[in-house]
PDB file of N, CA and C in Angstrom:
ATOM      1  N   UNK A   1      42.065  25.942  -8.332  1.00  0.00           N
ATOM      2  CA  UNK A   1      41.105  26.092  -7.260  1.00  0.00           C
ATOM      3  C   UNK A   1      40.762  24.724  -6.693  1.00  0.00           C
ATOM      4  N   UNK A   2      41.019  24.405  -5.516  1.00  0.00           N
ATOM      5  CA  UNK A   2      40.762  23.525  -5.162  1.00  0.00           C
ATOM      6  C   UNK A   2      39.518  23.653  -3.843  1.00  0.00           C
ATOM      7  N   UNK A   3      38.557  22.222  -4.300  1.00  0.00           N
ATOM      8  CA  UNK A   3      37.194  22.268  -3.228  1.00  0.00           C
ATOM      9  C   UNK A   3      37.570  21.308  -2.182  1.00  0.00           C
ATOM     10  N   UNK A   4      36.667  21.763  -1.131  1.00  0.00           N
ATOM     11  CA  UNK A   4      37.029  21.063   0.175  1.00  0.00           C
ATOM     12  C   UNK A   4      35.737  20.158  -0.307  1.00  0.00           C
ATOM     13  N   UNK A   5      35.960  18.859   0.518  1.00  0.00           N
ATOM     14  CA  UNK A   5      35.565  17.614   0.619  1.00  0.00           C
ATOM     15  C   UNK A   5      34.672  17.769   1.704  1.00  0.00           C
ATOM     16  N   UNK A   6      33.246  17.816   1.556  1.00  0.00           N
ATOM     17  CA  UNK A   6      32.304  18.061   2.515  1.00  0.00           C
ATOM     18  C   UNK A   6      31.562  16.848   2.928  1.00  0.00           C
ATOM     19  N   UNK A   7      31.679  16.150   4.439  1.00  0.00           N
ATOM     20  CA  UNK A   7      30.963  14.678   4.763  1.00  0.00           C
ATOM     21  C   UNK A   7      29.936  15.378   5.081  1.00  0.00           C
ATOM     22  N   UNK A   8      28.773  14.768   4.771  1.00  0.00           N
ATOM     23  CA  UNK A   8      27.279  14.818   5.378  1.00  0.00           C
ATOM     24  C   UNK A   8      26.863  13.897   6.324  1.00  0.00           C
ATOM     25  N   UNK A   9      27.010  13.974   7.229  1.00  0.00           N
ATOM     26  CA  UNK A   9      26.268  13.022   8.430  1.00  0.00           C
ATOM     27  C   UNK A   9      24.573  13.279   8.341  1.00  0.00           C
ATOM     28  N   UNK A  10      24.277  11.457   8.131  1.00  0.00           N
ATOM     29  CA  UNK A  10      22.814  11.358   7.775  1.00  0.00           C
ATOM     30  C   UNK A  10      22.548  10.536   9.547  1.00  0.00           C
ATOM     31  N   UNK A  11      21.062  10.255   9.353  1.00  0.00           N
ATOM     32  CA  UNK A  11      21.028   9.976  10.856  1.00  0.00           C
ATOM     33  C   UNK A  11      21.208   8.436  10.903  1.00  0.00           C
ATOM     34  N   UNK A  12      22.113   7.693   9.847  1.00  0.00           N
ATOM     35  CA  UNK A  12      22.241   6.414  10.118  1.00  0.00           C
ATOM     36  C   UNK A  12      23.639   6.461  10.947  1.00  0.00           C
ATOM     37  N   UNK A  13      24.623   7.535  10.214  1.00  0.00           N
ATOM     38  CA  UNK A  13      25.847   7.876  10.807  1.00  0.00           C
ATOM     39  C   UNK A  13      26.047   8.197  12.381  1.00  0.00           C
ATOM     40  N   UNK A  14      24.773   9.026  12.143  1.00  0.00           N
ATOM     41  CA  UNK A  14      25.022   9.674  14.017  1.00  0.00           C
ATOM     42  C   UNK A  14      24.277   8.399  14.880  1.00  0.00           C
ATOM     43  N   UNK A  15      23.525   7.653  14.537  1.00  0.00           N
ATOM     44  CA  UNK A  15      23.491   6.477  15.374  1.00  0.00           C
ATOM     45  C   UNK A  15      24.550   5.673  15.400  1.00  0.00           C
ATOM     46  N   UNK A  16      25.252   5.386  14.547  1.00  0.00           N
ATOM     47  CA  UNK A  16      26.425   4.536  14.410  1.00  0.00           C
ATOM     48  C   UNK A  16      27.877   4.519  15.298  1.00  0.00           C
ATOM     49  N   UNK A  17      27.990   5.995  14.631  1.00  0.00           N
ATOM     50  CA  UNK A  17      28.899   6.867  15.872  1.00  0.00           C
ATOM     51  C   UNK A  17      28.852   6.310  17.440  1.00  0.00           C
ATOM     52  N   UNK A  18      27.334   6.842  17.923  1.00  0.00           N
ATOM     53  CA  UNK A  18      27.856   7.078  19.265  1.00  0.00           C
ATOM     54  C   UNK A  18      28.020   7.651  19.904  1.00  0.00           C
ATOM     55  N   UNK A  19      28.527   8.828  19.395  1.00  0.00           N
ATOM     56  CA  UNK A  19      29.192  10.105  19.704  1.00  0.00           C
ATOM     57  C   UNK A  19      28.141  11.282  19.647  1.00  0.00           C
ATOM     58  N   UNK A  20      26.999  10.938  19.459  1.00  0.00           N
ATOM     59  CA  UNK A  20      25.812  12.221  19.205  1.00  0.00           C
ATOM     60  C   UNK A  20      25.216  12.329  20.731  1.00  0.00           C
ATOM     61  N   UNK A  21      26.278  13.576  21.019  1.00  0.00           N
ATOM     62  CA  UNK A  21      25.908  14.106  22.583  1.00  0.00           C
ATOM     63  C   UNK A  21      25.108  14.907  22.522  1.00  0.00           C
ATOM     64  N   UNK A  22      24.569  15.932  21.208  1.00  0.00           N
ATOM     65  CA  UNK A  22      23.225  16.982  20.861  1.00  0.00           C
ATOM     66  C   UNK A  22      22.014  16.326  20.829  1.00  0.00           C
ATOM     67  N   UNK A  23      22.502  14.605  20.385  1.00  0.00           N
ATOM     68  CA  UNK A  23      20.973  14.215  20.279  1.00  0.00           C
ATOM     69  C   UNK A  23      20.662  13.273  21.506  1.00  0.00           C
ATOM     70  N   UNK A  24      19.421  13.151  21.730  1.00  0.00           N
ATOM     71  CA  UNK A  24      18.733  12.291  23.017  1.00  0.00           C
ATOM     72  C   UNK A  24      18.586  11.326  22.670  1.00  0.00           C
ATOM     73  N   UNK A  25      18.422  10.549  23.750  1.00  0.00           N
ATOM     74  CA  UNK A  25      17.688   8.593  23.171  1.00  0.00           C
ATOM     75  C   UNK A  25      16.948   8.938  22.772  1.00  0.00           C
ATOM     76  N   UNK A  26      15.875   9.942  22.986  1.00  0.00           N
ATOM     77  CA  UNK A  26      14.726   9.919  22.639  1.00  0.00           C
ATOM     78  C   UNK A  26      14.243  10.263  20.630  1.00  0.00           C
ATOM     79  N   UNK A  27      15.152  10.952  20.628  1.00  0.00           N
ATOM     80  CA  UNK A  27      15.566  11.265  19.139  1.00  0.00           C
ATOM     81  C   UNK A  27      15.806  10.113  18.547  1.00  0.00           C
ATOM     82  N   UNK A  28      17.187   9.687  19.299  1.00  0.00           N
ATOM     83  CA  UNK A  28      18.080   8.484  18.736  1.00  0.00           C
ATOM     84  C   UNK A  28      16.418   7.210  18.188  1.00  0.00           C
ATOM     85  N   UNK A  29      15.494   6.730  19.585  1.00  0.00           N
ATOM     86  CA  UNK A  29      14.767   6.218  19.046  1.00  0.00           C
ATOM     87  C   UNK A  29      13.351   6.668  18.124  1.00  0.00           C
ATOM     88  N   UNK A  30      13.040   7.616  17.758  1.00  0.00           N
ATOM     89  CA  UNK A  30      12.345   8.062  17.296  1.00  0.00           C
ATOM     90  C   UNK A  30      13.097   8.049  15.599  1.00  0.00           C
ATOM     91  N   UNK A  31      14.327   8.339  15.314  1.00  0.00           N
ATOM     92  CA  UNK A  31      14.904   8.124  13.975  1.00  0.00           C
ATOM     93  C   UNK A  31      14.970   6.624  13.773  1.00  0.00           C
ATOM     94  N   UNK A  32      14.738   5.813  14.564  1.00  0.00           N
ATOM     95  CA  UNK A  32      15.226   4.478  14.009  1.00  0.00           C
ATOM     96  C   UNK A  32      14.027   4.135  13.887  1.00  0.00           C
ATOM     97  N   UNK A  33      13.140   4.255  14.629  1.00  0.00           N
ATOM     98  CA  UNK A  33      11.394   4.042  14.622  1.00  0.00           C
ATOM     99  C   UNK A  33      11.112   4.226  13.090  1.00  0.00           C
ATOM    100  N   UNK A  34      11.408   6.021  12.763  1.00  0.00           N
ATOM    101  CA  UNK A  34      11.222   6.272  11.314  1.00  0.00           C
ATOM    102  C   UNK A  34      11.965   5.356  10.070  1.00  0.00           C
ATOM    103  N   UNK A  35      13.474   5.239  10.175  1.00  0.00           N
ATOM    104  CA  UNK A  35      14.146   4.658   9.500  1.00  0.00           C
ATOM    105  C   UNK A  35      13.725   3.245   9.487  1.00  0.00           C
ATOM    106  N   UNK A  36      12.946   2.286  10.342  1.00  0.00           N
ATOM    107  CA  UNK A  36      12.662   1.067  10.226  1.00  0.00           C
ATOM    108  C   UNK A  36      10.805   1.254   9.378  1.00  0.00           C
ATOM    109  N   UNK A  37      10.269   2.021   9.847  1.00  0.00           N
ATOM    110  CA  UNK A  37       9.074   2.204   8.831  1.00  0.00           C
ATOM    111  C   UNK A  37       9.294   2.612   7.998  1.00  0.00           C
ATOM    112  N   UNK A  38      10.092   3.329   7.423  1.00  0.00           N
ATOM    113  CA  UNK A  38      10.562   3.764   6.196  1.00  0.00           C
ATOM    114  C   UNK A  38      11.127   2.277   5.048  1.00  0.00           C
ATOM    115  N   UNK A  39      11.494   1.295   5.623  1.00  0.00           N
ATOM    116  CA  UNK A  39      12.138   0.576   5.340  1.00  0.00           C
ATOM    117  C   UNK A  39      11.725  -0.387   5.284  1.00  0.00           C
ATOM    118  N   UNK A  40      10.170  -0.823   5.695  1.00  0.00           N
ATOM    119  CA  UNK A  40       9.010  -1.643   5.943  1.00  0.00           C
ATOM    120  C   UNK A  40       8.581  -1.006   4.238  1.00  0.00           C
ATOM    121  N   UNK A  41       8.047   0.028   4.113  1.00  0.00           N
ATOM    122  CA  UNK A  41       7.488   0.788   3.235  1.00  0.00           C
ATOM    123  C   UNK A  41       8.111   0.356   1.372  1.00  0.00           C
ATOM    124  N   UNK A  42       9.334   0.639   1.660  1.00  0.00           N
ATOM    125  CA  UNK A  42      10.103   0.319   0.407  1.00  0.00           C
ATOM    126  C   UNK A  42      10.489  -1.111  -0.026  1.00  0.00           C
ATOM    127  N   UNK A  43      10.792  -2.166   1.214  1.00  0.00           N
ATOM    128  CA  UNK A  43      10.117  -3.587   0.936  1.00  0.00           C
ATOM    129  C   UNK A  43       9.119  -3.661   0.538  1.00  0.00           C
ATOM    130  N   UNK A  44       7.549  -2.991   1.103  1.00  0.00           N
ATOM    131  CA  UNK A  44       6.144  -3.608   0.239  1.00  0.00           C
ATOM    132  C   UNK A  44       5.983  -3.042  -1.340  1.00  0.00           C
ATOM    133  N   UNK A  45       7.326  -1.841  -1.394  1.00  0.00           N
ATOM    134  CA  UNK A  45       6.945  -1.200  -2.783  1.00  0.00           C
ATOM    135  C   UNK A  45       7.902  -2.205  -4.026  1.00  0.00           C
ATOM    136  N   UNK A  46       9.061  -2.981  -2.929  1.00  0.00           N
ATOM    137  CA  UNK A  46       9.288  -3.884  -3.824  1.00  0.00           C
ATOM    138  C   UNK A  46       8.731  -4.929  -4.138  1.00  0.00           C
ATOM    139  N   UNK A  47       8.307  -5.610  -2.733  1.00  0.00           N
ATOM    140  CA  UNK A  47       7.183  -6.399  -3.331  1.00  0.00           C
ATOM    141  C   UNK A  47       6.140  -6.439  -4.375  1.00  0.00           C
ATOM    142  N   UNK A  48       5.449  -5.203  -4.404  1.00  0.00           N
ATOM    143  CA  UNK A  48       3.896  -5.068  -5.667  1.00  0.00           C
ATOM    144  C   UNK A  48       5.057  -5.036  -6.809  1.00  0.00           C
ATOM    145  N   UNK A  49       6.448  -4.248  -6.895  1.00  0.00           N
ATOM    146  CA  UNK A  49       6.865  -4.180  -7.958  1.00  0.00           C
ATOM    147  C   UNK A  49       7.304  -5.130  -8.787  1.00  0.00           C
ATOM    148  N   UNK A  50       8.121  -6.346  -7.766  1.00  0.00           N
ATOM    149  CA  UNK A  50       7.945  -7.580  -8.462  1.00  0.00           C
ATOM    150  C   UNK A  50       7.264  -8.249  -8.555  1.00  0.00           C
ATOM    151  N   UNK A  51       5.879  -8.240  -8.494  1.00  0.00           N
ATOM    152  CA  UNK A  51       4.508  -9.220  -8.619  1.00  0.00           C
ATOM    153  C   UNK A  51       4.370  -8.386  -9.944  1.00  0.00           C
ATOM    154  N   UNK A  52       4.539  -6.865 -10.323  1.00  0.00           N
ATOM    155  CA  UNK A  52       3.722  -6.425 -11.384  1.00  0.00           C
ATOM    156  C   UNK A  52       4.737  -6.784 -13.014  1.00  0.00           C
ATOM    157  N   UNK A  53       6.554  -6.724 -12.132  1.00  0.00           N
ATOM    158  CA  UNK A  53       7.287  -7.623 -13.108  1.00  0.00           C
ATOM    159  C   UNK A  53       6.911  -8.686 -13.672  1.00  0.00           C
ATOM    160  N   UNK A  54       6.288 -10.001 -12.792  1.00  0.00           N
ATOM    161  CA  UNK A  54       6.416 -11.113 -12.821  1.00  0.00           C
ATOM    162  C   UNK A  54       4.715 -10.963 -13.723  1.00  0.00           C
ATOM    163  N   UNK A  55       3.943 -10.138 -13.559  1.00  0.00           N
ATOM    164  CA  UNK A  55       2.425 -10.088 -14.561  1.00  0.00           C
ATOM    165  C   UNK A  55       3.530  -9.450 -16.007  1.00  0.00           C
ATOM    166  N   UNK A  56       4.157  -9.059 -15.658  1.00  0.00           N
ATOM    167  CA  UNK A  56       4.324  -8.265 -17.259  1.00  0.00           C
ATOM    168  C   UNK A  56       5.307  -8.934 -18.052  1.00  0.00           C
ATOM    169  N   UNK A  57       6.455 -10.282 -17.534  1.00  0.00           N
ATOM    170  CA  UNK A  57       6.963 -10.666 -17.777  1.00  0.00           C
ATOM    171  C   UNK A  57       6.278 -12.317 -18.523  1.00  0.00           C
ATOM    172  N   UNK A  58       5.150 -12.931 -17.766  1.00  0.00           N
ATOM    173  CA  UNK A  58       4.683 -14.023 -18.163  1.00  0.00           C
ATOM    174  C   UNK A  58       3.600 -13.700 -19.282  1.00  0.00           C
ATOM    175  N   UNK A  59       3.141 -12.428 -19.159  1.00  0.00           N
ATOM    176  CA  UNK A  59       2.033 -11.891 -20.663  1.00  0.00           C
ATOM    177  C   UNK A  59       3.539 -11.476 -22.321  1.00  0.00           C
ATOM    178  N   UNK A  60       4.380 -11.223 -21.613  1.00  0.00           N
ATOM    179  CA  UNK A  60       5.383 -11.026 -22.828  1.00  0.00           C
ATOM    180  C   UNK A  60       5.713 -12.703 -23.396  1.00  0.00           C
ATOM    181  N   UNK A  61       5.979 -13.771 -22.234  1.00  0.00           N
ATOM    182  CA  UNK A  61       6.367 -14.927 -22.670  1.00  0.00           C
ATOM    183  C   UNK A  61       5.518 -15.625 -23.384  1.00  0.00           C
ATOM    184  N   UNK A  62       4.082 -15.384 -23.334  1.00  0.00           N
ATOM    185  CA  UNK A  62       2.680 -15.906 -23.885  1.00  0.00           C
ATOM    186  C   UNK A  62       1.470 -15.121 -23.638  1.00  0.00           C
ATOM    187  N   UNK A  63       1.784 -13.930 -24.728  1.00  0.00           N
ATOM    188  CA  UNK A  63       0.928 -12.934 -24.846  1.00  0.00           C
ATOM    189  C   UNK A  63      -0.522 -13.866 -25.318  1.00  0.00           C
ATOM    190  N   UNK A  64      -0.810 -15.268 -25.400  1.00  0.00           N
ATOM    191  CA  UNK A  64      -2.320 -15.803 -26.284  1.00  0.00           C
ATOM    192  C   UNK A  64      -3.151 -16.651 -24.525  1.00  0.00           C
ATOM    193  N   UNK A  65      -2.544 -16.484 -23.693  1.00  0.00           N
ATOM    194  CA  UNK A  65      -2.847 -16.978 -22.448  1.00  0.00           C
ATOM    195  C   UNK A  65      -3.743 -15.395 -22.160  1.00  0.00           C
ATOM    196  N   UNK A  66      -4.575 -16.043 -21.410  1.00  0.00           N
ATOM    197  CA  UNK A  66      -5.954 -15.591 -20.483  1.00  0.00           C
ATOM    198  C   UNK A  66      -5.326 -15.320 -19.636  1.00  0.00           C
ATOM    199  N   UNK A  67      -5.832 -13.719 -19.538  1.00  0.00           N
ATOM    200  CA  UNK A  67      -5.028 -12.651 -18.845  1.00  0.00           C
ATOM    201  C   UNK A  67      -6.287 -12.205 -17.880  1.00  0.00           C
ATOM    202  N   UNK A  68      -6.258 -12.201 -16.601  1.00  0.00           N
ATOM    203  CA  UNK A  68      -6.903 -12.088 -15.541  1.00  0.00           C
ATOM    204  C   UNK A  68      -7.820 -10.587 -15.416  1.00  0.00           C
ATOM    205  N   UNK A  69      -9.171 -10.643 -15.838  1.00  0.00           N
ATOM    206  CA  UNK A  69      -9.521  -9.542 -15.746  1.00  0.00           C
ATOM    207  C   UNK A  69     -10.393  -9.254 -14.710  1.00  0.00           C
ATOM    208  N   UNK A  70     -10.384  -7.655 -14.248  1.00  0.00           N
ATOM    209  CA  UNK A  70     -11.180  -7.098 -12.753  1.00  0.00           C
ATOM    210  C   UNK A  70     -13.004  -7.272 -12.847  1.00  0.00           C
ATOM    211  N   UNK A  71     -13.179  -7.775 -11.751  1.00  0.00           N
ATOM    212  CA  UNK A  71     -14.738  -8.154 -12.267  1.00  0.00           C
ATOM    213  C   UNK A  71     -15.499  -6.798 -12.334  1.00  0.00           C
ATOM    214  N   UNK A  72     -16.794  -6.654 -13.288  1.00  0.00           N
ATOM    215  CA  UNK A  72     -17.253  -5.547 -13.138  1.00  0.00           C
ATOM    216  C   UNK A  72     -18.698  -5.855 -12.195  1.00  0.00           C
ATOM    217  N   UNK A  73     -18.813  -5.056 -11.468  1.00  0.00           N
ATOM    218  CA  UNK A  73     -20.246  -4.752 -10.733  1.00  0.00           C
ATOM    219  C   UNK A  73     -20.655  -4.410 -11.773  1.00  0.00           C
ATOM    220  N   UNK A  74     -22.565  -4.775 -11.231  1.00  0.00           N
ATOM    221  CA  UNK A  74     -23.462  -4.541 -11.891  1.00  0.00           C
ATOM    222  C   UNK A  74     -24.084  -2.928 -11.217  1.00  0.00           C
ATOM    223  N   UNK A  75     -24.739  -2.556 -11.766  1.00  0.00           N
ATOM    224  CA  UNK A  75     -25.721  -1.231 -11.153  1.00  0.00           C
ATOM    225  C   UNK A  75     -26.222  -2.009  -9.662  1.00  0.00           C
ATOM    226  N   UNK A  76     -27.161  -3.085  -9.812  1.00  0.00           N
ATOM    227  CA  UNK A  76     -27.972  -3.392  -8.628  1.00  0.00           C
ATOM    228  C   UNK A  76     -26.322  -4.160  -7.288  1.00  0.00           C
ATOM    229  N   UNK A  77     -25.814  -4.103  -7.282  1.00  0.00           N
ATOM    230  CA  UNK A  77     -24.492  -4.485  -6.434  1.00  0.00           C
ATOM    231  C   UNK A  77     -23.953  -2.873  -6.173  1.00  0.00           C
ATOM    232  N   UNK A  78     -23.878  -1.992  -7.070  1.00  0.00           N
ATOM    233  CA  UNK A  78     -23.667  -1.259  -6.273  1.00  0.00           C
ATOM    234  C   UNK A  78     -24.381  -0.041  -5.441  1.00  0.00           C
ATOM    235  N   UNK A  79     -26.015  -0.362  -5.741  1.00  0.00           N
ATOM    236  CA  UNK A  79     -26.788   0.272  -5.138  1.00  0.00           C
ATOM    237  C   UNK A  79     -27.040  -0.221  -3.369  1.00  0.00           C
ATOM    238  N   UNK A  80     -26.884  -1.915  -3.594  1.00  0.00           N
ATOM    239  CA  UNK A  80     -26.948  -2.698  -2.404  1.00  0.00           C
ATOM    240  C   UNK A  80     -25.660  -2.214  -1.656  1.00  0.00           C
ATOM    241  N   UNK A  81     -24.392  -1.503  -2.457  1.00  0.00           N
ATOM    242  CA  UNK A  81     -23.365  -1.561  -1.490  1.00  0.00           C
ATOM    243  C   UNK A  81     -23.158  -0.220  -0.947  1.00  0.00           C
ATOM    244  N   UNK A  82     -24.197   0.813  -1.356  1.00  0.00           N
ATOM    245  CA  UNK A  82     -24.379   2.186  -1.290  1.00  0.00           C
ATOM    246  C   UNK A  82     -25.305   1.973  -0.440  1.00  0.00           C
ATOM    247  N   UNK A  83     -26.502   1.578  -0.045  1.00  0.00           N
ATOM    248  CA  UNK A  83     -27.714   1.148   0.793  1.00  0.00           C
ATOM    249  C   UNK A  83     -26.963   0.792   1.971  1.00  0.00           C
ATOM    250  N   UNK A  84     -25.992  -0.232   1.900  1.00  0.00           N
ATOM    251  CA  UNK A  84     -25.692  -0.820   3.169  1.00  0.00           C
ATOM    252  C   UNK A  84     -24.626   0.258   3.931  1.00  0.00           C
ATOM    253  N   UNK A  85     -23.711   1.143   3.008  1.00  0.00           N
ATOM    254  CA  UNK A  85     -23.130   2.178   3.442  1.00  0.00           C
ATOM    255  C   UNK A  85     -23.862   3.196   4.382  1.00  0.00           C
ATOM    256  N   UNK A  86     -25.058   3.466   3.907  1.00  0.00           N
ATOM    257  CA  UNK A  86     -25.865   4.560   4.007  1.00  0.00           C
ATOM    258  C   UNK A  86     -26.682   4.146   5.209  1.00  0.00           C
ATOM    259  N   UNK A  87     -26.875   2.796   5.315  1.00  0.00           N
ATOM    260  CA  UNK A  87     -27.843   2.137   6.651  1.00  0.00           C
ATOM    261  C   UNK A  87     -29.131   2.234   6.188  1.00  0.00           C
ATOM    262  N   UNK A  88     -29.575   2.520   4.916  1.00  0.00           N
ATOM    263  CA  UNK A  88     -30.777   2.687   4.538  1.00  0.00           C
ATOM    264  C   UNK A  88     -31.097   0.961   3.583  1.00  0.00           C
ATOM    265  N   UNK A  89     -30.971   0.271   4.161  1.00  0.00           N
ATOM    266  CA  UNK A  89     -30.870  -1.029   3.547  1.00  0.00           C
ATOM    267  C   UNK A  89     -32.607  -1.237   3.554  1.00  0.00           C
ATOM    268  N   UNK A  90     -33.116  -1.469   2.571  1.00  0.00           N
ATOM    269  CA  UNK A  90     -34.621  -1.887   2.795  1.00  0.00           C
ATOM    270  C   UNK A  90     -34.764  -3.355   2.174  1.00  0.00           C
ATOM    271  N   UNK A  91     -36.496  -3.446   3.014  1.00  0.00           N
ATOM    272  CA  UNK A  91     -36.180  -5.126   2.890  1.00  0.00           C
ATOM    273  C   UNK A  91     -36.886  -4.983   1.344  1.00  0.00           C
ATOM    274  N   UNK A  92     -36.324  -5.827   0.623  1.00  0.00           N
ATOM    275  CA  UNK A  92     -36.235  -6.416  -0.809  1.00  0.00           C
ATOM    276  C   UNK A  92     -37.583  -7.569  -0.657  1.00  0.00           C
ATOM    277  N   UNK A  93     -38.895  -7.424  -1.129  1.00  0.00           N
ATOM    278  CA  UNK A  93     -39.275  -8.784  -1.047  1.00  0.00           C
ATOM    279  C   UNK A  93     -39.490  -8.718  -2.632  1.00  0.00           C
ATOM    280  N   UNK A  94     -39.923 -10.213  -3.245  1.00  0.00           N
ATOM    281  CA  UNK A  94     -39.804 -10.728  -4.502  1.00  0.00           C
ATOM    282  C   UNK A  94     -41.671 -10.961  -5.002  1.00  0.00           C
ATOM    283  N   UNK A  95     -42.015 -11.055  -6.102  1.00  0.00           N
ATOM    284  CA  UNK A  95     -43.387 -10.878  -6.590  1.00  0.00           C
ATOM    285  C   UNK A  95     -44.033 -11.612  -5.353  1.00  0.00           C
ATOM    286  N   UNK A  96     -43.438 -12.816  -5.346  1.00  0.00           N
ATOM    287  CA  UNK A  96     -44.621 -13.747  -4.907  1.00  0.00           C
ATOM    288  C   UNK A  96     -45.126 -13.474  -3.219  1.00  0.00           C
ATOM    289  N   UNK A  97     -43.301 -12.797  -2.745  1.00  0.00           N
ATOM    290  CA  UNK A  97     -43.971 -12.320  -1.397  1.00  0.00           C
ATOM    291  C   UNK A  97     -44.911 -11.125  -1.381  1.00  0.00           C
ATOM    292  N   UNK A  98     -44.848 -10.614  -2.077  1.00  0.00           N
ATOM    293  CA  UNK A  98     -45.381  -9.015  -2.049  1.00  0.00           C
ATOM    294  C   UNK A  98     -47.322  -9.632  -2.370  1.00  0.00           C
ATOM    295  N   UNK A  99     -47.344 -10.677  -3.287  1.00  0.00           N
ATOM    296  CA  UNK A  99     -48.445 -10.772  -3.578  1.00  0.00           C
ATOM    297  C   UNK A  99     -49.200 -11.618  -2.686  1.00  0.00           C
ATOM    298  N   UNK A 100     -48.359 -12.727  -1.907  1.00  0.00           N
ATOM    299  CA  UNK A 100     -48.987 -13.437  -0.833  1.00  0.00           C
ATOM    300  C   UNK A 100     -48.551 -13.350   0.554  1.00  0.00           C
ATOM    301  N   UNK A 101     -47.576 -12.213   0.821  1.00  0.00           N
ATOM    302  CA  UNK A 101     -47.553 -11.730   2.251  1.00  0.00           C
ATOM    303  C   UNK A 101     -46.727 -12.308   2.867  1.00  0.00           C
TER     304      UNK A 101
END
């Protein structure tokens, strides 16, 4: 039994060609539009991927090195950053204003 050999034309092919009289410029540029953001996309995913290599590779070479940690907010930072979200920001005064005006 023998199988037939089936080409798949992807839409890098039918731009290449030339020959795509079914499809419009307008297609034609609208796939390359996609295919170039598409392709923007998978560069930045290589990018984070080799920054997260290059963190996981220099903690293996000298796991006793100070390893960069995420700062934590406090409660009052994130009430101020919920206040300022909210537009309900009130004015804050401190003992001494409250007591001498």
């Amino acid at each position: 039994m023998a199988t037939k050999k089936t080409d798949k034309a992807d839409a890098r092919d039918i731009l290449e060609s030339g020959t795509s009289k079914a499809v419009s410029s307008e297609l034609d540029t609208l796939v390359v539009k996609s295919l170039t953001n598409l392709e923007e996309k998978v560069e930045a995913i290589d990018w984070k991927l080799w920054e997260i290599y290059n963190i996981i590779k220099s903690y293996a070479e000298n796991p006793s090195a100070p390893q960069p940690a995420q700062p934590q907010a406090s409660a009052a930072d994130v009430a101020a950053e919920i206040a300022k979200a909210l537009g309900t920001e009130s004015d804050k005064k401190s003992v001494v204003k409250k007591l001498f005006g």
